[in-house]
C-alpha atoms as a PDB file:
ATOM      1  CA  UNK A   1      95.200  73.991  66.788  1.00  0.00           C
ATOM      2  CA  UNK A   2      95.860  74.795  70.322  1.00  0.00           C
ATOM      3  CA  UNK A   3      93.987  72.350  73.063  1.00  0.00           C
ATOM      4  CA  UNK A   4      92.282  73.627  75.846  1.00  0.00           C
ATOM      5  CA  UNK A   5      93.488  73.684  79.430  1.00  0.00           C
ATOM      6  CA  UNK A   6      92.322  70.752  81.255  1.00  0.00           C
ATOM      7  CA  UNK A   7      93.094  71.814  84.853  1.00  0.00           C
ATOM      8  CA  UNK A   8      90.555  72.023  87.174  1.00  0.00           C
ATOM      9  CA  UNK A   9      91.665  73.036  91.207  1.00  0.00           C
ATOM     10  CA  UNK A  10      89.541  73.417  94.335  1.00  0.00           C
ATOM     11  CA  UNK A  11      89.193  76.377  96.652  1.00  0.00           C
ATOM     12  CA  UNK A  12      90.903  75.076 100.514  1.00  0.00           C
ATOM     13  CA  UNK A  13      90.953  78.095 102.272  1.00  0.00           C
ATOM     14  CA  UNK A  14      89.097  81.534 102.149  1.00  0.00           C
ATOM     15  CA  UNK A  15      91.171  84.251 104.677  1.00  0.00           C
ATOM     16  CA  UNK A  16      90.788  88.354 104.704  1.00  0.00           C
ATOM     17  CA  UNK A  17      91.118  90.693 107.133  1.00  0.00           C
ATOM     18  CA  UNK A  18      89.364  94.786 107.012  1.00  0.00           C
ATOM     19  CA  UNK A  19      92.388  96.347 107.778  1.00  0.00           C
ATOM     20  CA  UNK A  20      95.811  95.531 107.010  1.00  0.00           C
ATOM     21  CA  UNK A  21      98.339  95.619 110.257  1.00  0.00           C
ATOM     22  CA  UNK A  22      94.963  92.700 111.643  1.00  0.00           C
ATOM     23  CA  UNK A  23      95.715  88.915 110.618  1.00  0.00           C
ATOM     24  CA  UNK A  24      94.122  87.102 108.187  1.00  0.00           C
ATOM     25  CA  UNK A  25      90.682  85.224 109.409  1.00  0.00           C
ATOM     26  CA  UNK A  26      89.457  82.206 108.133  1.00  0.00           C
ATOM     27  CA  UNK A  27      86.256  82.191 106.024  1.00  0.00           C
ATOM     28  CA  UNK A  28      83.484  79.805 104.863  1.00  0.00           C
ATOM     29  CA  UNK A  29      82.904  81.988 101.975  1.00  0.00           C
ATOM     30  CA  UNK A  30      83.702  85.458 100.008  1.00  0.00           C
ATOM     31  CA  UNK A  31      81.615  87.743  98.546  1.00  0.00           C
ATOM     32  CA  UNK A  32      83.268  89.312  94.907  1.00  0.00           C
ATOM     33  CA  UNK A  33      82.201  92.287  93.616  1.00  0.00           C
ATOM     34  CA  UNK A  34      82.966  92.896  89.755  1.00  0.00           C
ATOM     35  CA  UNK A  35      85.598  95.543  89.500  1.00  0.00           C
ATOM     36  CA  UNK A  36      85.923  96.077  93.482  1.00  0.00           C
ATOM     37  CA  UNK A  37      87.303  93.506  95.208  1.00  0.00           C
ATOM     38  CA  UNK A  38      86.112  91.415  98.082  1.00  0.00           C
ATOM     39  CA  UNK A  39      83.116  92.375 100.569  1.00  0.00           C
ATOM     40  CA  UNK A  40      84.623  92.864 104.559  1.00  0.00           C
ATOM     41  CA  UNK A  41      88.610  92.967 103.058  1.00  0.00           C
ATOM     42  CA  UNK A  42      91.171  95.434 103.613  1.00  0.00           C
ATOM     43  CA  UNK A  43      91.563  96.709 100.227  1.00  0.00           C
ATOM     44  CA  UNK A  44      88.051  96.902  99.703  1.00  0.00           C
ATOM     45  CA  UNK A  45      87.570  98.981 102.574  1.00  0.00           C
ATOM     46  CA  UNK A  46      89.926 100.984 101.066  1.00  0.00           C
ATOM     47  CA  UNK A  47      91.416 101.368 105.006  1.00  0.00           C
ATOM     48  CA  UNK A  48      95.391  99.434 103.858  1.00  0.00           C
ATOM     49  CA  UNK A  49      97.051  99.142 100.469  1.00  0.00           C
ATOM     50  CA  UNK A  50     100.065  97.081 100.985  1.00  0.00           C
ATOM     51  CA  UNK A  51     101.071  99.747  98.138  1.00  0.00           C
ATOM     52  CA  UNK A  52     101.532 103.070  96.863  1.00  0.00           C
ATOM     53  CA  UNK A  53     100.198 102.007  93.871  1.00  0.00           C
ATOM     54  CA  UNK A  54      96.850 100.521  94.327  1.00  0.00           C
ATOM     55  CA  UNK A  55      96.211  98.879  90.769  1.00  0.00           C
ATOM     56  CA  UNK A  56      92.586  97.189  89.733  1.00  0.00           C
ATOM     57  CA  UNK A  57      94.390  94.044  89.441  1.00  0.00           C
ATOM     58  CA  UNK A  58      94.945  93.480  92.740  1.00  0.00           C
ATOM     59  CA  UNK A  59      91.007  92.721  93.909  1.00  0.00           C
ATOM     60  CA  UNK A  60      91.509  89.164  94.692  1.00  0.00           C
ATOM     61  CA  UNK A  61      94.291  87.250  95.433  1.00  0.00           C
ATOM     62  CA  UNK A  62      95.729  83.448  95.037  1.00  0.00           C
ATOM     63  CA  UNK A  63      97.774  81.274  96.588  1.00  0.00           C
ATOM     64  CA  UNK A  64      99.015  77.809  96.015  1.00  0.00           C
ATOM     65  CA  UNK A  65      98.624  74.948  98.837  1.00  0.00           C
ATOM     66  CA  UNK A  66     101.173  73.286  96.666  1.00  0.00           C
ATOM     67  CA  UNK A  67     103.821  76.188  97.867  1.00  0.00           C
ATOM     68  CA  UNK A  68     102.910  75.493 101.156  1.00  0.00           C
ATOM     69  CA  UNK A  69     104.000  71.798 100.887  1.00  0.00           C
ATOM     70  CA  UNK A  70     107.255  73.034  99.217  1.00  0.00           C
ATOM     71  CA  UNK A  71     108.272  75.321 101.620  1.00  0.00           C
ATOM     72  CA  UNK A  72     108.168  72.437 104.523  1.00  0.00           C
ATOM     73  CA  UNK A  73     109.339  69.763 102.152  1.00  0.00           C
ATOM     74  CA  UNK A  74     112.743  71.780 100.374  1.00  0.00           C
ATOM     75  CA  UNK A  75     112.927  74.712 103.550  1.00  0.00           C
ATOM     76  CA  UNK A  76     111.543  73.119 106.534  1.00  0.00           C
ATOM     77  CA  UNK A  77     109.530  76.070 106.565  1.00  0.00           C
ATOM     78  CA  UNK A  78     105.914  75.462 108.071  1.00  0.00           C
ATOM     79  CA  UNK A  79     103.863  78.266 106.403  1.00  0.00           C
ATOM     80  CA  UNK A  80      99.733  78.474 107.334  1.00  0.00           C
ATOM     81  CA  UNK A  81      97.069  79.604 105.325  1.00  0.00           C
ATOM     82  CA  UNK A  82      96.593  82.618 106.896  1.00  0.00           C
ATOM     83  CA  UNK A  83     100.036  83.302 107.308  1.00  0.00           C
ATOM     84  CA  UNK A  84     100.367  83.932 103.388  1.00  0.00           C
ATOM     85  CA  UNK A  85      98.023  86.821 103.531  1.00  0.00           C
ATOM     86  CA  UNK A  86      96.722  85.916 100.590  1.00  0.00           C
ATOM     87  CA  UNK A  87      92.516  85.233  99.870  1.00  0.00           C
ATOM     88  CA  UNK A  88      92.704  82.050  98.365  1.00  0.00           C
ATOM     89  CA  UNK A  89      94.348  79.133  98.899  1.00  0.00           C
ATOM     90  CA  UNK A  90      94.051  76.652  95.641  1.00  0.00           C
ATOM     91  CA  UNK A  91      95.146  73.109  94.904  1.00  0.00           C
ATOM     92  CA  UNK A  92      95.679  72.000  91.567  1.00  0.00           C
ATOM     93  CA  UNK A  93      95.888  74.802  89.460  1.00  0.00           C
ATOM     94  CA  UNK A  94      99.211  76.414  87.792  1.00  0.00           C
ATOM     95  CA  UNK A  95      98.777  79.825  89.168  1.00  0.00           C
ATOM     96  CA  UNK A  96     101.793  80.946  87.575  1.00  0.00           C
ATOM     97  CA  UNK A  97     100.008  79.657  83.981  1.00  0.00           C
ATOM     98  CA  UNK A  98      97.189  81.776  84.438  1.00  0.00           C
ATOM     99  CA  UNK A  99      98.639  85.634  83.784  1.00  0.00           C
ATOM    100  CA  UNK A 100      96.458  87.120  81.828  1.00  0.00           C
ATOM    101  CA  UNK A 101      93.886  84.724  81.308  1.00  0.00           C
ATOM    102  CA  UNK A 102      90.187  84.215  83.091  1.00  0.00           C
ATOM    103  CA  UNK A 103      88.875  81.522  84.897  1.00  0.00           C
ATOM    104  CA  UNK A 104      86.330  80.968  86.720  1.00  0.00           C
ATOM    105  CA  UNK A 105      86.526  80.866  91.059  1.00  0.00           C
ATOM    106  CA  UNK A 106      83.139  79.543  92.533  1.00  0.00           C
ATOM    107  CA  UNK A 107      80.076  81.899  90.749  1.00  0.00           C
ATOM    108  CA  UNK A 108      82.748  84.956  89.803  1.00  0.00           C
ATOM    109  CA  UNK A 109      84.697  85.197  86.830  1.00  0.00           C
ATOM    110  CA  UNK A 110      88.359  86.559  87.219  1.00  0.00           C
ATOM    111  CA  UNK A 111      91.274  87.600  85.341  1.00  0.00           C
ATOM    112  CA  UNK A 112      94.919  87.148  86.579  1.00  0.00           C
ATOM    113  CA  UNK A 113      96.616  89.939  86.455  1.00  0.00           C
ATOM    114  CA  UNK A 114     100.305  89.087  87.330  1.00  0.00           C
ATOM    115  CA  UNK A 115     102.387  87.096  89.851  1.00  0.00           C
ATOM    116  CA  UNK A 116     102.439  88.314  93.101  1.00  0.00           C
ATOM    117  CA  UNK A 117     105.971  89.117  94.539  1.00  0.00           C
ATOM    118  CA  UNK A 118     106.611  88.189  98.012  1.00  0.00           C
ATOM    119  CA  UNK A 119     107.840  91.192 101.033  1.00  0.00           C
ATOM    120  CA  UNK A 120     109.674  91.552 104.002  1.00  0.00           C
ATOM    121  CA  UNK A 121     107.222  92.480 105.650  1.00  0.00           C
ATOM    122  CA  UNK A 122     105.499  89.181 105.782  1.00  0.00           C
ATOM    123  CA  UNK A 123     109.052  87.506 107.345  1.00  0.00           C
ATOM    124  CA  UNK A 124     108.038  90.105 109.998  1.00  0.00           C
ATOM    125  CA  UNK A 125     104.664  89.278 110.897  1.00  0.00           C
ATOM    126  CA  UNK A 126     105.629  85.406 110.559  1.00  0.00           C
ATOM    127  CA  UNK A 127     108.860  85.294 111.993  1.00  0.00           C
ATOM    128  CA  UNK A 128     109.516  82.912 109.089  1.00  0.00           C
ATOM    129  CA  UNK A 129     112.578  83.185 106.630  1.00  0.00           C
ATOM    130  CA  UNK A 130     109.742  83.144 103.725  1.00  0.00           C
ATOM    131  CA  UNK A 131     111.050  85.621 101.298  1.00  0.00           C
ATOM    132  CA  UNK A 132     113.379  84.066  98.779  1.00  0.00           C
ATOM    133  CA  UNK A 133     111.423  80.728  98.956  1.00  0.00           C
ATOM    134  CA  UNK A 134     108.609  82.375  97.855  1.00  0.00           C
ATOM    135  CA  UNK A 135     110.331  84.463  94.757  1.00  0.00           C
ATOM    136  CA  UNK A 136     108.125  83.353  91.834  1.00  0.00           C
ATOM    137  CA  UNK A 137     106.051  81.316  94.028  1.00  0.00           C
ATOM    138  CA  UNK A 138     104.050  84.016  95.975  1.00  0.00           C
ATOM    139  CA  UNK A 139     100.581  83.609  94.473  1.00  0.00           C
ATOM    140  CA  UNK A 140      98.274  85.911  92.100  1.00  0.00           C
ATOM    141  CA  UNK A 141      96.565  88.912  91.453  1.00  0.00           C
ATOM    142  CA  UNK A 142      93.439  89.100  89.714  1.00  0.00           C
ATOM    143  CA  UNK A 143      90.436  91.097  89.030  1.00  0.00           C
ATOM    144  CA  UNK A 144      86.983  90.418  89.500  1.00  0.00           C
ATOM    145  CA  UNK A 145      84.871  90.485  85.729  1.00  0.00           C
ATOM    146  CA  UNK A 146      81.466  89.230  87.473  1.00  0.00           C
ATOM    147  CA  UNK A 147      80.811  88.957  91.126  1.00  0.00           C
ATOM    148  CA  UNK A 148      79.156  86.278  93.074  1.00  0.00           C
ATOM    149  CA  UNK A 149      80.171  83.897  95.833  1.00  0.00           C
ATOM    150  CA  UNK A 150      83.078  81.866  96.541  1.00  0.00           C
ATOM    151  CA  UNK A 151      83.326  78.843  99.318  1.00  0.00           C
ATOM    152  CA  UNK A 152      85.828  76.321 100.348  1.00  0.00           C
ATOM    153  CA  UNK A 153      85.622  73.646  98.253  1.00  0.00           C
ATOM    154  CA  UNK A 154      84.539  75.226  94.910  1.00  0.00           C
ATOM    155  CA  UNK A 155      85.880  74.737  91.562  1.00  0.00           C
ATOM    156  CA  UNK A 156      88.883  76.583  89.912  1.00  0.00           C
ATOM    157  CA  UNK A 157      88.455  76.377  85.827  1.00  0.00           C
ATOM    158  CA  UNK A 158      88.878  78.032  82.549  1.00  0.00           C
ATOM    159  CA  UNK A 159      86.360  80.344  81.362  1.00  0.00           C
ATOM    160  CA  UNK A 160      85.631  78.657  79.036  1.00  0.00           C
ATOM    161  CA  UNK A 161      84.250  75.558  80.961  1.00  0.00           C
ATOM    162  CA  UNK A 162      80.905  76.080  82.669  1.00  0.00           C
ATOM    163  CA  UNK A 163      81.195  78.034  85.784  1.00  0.00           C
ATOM    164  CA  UNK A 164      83.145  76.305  89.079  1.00  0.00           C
ATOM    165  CA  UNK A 165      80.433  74.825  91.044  1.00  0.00           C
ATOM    166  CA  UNK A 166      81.247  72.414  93.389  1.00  0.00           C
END
């Protein structure tokens, strides 16, 4: 009998931006909309896909503070929050674990979709020789299943714990 996942992670930093070539700002809190994306961000807006290929797993994405540690500890790389260009940045959770399962992130159910893969572009806008550190390590995609609200310092967890209030 398999046991359940026992991980629970925190929310540390909310970032988007409404249109792509803008940075990333800093947020108190998100609004997710099921099967959408995230209220005020670029791809929601529907005003800069990083891709050709918009896909509906890309509504949300995650990012590991534990990557950020990495890259200063093993590259002597100092990476920000809103450098990554990603919406979330966890702690304690396996993001990599997560492909294709759902969890819940503050009041909004997700499910990861696949890995994210890291781009040149973002060693343009940082300046920073990011990209092979960050193969396999360059956060998540995910859709949004049901809505709601997410704020720094909410709970990451399984779906099927109760949902990730603080």
């Amino acid at each position: 009998m398999p046991s359940a996942p026992t991980w629970i992670g925190v929310v540390r930093h909310l970032h988007l931006t409404p249109r792509a070539s803008l940075p990333m700002r800093a947020q108190d809190s998100l609004t997710l909309i099921a099967g959408k994306g995230i209220v005020g961000d670029r791809y929601t807006n529907e005003t800069g896909y990083y891709s050709e290929r918009p896909e509906e797993g890309r509504q949300i994405t995650l990012f590991e503070e534990e990557t950020l540690e990495a890259l200063r500890r093993d590259h002597g790389i100092d990476l920000f929050p809103a450098e990554h260009r990603r919406n979330v940045t966890t702690f304690g959770v396996p993001l990599t674990h997560l492909v294709g399962r759902r969890f819940w992130l503050g009041e909004a159910l997700l499910e990861a979709t696949r890995l994210s893969v890291p781009c040149k572009h973002l060693e343009e806008v940082t300046g920073k020789p990011v990209f092979n550190p960050l193969i396999n390590r360059s956060g998540l995609n995910a859709k949004i299943l049901v809505g709601g609200t997410v704020r720094v310092g909410d709970r990451l967890s399984p779906e099927k714990c109760e949902r990730a209030k603080r």
